[in-house]
Every structure is written in structure tokens, then in C-alpha cells.
N, C-alpha and C. Protein backbone atom coordinates (compact mmCIF):
# COMPACT_ATOMS: atom_id res chain seq x y z
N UNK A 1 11.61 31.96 -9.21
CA UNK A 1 10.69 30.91 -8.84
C UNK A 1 11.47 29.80 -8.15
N UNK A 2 10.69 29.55 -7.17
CA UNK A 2 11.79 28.22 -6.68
C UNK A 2 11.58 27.00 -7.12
N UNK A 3 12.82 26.86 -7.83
CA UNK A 3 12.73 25.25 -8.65
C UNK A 3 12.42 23.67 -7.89
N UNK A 4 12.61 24.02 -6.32
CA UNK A 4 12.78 22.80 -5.56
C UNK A 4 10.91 22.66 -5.59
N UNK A 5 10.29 23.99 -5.20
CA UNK A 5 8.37 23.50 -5.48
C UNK A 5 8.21 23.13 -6.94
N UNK A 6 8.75 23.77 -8.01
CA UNK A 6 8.66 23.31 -8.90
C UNK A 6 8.57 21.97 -9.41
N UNK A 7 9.75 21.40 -8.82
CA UNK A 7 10.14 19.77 -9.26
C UNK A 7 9.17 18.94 -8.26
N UNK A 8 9.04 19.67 -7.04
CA UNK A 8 8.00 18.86 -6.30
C UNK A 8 6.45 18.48 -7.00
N UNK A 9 6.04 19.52 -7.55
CA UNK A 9 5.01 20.04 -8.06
C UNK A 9 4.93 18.34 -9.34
N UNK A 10 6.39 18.49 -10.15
CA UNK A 10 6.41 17.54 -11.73
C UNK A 10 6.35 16.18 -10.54
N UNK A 11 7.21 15.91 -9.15
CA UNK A 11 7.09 14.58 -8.95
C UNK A 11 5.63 14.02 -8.39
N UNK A 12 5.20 14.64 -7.57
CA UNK A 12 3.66 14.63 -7.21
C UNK A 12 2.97 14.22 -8.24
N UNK A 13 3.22 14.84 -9.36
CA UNK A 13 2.50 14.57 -10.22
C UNK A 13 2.91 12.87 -11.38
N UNK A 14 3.92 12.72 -10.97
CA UNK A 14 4.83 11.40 -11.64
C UNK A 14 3.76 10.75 -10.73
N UNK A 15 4.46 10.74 -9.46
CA UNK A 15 3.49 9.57 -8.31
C UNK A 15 1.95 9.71 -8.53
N UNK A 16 1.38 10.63 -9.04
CA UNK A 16 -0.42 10.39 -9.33
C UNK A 16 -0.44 9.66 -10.44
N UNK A 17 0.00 9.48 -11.19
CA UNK A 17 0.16 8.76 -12.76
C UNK A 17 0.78 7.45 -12.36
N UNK A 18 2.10 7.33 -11.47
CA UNK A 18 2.00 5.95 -11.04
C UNK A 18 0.95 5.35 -10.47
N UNK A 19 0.63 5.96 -9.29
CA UNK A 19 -0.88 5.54 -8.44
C UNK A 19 -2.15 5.18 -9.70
N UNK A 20 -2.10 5.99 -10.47
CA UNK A 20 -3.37 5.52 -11.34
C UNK A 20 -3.37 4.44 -12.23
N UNK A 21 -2.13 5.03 -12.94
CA UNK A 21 -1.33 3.28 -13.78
C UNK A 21 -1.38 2.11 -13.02
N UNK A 22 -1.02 1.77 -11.51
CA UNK A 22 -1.36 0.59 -10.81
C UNK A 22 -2.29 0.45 -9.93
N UNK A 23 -3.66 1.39 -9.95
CA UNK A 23 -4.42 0.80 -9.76
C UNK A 23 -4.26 1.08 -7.94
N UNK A 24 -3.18 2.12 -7.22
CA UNK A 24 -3.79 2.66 -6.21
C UNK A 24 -4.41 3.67 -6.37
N UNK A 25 -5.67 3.59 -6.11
CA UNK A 25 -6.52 4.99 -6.32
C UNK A 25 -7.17 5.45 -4.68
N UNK A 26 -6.78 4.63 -3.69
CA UNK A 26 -6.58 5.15 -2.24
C UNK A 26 -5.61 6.22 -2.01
N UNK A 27 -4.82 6.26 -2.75
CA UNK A 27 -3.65 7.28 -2.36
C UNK A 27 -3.85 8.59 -3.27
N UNK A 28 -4.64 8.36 -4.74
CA UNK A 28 -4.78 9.46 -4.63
C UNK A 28 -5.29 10.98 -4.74
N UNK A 29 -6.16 10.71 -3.60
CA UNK A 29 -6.59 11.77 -2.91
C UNK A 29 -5.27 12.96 -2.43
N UNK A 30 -4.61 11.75 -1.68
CA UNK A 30 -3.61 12.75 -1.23
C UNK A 30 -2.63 13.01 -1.98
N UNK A 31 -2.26 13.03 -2.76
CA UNK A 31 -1.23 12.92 -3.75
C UNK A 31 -1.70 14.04 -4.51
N UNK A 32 -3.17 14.14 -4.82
CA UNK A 32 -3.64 15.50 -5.25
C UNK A 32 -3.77 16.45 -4.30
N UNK A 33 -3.89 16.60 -3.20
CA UNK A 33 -3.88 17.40 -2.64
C UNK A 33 -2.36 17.81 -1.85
N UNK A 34 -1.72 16.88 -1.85
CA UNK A 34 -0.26 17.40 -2.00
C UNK A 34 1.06 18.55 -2.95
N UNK A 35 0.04 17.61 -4.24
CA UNK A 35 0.28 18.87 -5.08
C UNK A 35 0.10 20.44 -5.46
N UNK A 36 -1.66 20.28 -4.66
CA UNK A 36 -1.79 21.00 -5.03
C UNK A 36 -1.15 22.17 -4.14
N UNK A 37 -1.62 21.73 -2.68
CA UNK A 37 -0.22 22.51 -1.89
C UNK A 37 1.37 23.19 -2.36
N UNK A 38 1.68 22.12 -2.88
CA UNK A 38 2.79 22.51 -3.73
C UNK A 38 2.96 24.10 -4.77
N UNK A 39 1.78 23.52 -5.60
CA UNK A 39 1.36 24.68 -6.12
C UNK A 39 1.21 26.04 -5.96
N UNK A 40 0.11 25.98 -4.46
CA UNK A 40 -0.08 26.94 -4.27
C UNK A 40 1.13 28.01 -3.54
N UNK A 41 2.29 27.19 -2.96
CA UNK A 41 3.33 27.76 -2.78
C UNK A 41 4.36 28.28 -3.45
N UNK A 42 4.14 27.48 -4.94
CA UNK A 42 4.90 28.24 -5.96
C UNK A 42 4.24 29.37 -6.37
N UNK A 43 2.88 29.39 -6.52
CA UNK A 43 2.36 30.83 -6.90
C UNK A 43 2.35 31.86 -5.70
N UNK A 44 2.48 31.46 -4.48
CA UNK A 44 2.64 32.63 -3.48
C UNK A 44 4.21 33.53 -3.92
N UNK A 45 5.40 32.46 -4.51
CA UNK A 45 6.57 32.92 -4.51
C UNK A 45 6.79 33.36 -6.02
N UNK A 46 5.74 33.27 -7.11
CA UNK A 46 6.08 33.50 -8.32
C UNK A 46 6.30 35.22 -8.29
N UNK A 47 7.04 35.35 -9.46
CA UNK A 47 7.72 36.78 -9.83
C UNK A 47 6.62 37.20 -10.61
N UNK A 48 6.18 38.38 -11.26
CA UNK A 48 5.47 38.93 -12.20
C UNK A 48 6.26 38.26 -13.80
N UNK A 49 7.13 37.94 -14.21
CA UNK A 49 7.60 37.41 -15.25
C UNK A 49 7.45 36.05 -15.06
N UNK A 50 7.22 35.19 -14.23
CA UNK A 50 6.79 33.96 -13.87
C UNK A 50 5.26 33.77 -14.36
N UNK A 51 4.49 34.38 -14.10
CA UNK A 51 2.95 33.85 -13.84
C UNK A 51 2.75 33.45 -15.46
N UNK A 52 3.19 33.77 -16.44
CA UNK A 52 2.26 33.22 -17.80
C UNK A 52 2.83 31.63 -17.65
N UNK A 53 3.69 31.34 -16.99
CA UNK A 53 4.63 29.77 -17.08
C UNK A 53 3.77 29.03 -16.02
N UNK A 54 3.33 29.90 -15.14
CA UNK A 54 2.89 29.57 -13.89
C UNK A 54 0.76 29.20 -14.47
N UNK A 55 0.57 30.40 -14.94
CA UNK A 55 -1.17 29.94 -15.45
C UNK A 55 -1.03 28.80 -16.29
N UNK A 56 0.17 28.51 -17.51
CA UNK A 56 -0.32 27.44 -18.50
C UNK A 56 -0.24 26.05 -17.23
N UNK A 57 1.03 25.93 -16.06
CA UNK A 57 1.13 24.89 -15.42
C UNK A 57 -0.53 25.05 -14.31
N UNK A 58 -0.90 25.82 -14.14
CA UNK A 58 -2.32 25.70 -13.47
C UNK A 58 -3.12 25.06 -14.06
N UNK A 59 -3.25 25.58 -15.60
CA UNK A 59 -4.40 24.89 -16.49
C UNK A 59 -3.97 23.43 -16.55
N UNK A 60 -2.94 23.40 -17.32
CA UNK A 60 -2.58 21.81 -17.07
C UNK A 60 -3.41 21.10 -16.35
N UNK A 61 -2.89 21.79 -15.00
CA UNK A 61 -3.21 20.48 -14.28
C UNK A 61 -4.62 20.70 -13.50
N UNK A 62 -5.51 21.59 -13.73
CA UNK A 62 -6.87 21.71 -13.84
C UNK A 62 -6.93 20.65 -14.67
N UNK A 63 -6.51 20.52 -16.32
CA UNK A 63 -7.25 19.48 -16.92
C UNK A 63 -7.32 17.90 -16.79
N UNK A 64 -5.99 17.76 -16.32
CA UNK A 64 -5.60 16.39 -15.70
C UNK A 64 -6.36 16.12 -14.02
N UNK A 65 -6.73 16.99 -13.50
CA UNK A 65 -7.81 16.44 -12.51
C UNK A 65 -9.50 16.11 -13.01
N UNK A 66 -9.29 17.03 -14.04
CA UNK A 66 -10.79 16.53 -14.71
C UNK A 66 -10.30 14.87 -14.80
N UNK A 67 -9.55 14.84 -15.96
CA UNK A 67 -9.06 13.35 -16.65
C UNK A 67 -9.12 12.28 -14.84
N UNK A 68 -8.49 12.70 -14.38
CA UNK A 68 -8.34 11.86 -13.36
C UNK A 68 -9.79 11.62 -12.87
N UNK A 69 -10.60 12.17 -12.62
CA UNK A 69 -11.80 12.25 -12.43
C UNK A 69 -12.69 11.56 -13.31
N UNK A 70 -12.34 11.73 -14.02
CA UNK A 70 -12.94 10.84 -15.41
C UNK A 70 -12.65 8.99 -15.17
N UNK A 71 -11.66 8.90 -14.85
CA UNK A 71 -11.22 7.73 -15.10
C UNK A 71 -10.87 6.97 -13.43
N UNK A 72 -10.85 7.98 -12.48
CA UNK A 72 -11.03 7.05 -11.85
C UNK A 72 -12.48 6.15 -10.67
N UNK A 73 -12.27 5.39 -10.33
CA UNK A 73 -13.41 4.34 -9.89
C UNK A 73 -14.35 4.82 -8.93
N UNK A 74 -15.55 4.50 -9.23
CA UNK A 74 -16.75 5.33 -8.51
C UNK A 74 -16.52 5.52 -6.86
N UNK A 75 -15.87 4.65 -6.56
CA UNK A 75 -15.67 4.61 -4.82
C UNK A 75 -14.32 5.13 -4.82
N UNK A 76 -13.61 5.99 -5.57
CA UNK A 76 -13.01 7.13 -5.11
C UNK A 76 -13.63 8.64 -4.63
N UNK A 77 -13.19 8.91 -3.42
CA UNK A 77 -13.89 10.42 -3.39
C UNK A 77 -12.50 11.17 -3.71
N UNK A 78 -12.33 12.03 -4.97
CA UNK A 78 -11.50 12.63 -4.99
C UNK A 78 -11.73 13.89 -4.56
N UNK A 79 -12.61 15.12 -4.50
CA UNK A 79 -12.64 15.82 -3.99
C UNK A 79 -11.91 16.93 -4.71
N UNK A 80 -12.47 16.91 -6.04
CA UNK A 80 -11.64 17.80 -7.11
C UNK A 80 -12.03 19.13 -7.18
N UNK A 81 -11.91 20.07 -6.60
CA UNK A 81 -12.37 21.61 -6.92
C UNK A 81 -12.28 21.92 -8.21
N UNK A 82 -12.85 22.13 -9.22
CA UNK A 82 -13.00 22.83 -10.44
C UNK A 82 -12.20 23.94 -10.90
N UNK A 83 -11.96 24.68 -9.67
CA UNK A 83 -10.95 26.36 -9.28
C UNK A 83 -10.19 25.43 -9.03
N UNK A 84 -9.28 24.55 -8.61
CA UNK A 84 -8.09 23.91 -8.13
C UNK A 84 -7.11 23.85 -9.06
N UNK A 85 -5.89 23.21 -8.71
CA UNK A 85 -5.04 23.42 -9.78
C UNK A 85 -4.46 22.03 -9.92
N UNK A 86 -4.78 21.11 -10.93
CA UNK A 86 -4.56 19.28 -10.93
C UNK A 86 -3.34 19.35 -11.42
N UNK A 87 -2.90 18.34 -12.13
CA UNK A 87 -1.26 17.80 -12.42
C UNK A 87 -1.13 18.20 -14.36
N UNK A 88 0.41 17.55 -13.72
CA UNK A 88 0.63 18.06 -15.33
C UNK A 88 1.08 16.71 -16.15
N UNK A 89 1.01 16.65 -17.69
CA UNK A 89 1.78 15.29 -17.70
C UNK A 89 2.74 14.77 -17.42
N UNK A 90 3.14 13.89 -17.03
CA UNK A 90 4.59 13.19 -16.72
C UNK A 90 5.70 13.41 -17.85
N UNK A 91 6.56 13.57 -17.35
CA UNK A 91 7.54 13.89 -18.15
C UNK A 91 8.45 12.40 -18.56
N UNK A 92 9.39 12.95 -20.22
CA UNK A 92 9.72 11.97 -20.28
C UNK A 92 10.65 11.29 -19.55
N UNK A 93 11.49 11.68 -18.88
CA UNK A 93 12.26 11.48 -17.80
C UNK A 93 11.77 11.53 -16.61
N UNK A 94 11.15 10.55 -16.10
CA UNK A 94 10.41 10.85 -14.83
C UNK A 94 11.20 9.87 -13.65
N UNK A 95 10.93 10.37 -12.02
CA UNK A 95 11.79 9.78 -11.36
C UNK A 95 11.34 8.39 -11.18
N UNK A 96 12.01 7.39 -10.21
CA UNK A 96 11.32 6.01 -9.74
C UNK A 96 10.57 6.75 -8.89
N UNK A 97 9.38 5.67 -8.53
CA UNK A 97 9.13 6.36 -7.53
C UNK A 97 9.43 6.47 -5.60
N UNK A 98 10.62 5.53 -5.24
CA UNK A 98 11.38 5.62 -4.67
C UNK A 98 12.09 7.27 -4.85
N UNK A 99 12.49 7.51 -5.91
CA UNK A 99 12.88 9.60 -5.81
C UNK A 99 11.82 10.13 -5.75
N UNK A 100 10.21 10.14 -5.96
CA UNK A 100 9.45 11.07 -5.75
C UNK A 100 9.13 10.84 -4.43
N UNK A 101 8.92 9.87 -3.89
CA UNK A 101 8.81 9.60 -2.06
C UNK A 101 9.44 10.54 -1.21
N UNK A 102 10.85 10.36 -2.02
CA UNK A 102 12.24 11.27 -1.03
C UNK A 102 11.73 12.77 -1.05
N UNK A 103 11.38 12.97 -2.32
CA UNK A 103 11.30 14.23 -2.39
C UNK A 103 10.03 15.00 -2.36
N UNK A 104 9.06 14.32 -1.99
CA UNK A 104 8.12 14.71 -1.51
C UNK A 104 8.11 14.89 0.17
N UNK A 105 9.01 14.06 1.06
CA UNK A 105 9.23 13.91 2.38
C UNK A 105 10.30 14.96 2.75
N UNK A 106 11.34 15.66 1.74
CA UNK A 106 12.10 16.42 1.46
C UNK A 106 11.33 17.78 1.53
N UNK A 107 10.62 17.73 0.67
CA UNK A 107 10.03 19.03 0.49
C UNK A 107 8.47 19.04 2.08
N UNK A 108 7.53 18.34 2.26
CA UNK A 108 7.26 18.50 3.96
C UNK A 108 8.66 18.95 5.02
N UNK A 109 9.99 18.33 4.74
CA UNK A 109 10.56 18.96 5.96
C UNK A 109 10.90 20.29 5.49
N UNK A 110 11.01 20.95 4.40
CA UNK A 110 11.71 22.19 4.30
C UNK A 110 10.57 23.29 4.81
N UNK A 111 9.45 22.83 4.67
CA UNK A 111 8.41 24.11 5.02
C UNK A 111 8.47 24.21 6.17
């Protein structure tokens, strides 16, 4: 599995939890749909011994787009597919978000 979508996948998801914690909820739209991109490129490259690691991180973050959905403000259009695959929780070590920027701009140039 490639760890670099992987970590992209946990920072995307740091920066939606920042964005929601302060109250930008313009950004994210894209921030979910960045991820989920992310995603879907780790499951194009997952191994057959990968996918049970790979469905619990789908569900995850299916449920955290509900939550996000839940909570955020009526004049957001988030645009949450139900089949989609949302975020996961933030970890306890999570980057600034100055490192998830990089590495979200990191990971657009590698594709």
C-alpha cells in the first residue's frame, strides 16, 4: 500500500477537523473531496491483504462525513455521497497545518 496516499489521506483529514474547529466551512467542500480522491487512489493500489485495513478506513470516514454533515452550517453545500468514503479521526499526533498544506500540494504534484 502506498504510505505517502495513506498519510495524505490522515492529513486531509487533520485539515477538515481544523477547518471545522475554526469555523472555515468554505473550504470544506474541498478538503472532502480531496480526500476522498486520495482514497480512492489508495484503494486502486491496495493489495488483497490490504483491503480489511482499507474497508474499516472507508467506514470511518463514511461516518465522519455523516458527523460533518451533521454539524456543519445550513449554507454549506457539502455534497456528501452516502457510497463515499469521509475522514477518519485525527490522530494524536497530528501535523500543523502548515505540514498538511505541503503535503497535500506534495501529493497533487506526484500524480
Amino acid at each position: 500500500m502506498s504510505s505517502i496516499i495513506a498519510d495524505g489521506v490522515l492529513a486531509a483529514t487533520h485539515k477538515l477537523v481544523q477547518q471545522a474547529m475554526t469555523g472555515q466551512w468554505q473550504d470544506v467542500p474541498k478538503t472532502v473531496q480531496e480526500r476522498r480522491e486520495l482514497l480512492n487512489n489508495l484503494s486502486a493500489s491496495a493489495s488483497a491483504q490490504d483491503r480489511q485495513w482499507l474497508g474499516a478506513l472507508q467506514q470511518a470516514m463514511a461516518e465522519s462525513d455523516a458527523a460533518v454533515a451533521k454539524i456543519a452550517p445550513a449554507n454549506v453545500t457539502l455534497n456528501l455521497n452516502p457510497a463515499s468514503h469521509g475522514p477518519v479521526a485525527a490522530a494524536a499526533d497530528t501535523p500543523s497545518s502548515a505540514a498538511v498544506d505541503s503535503m497535500m500540494e506534495l501529493l497533487r504534484q506526484s500524480r
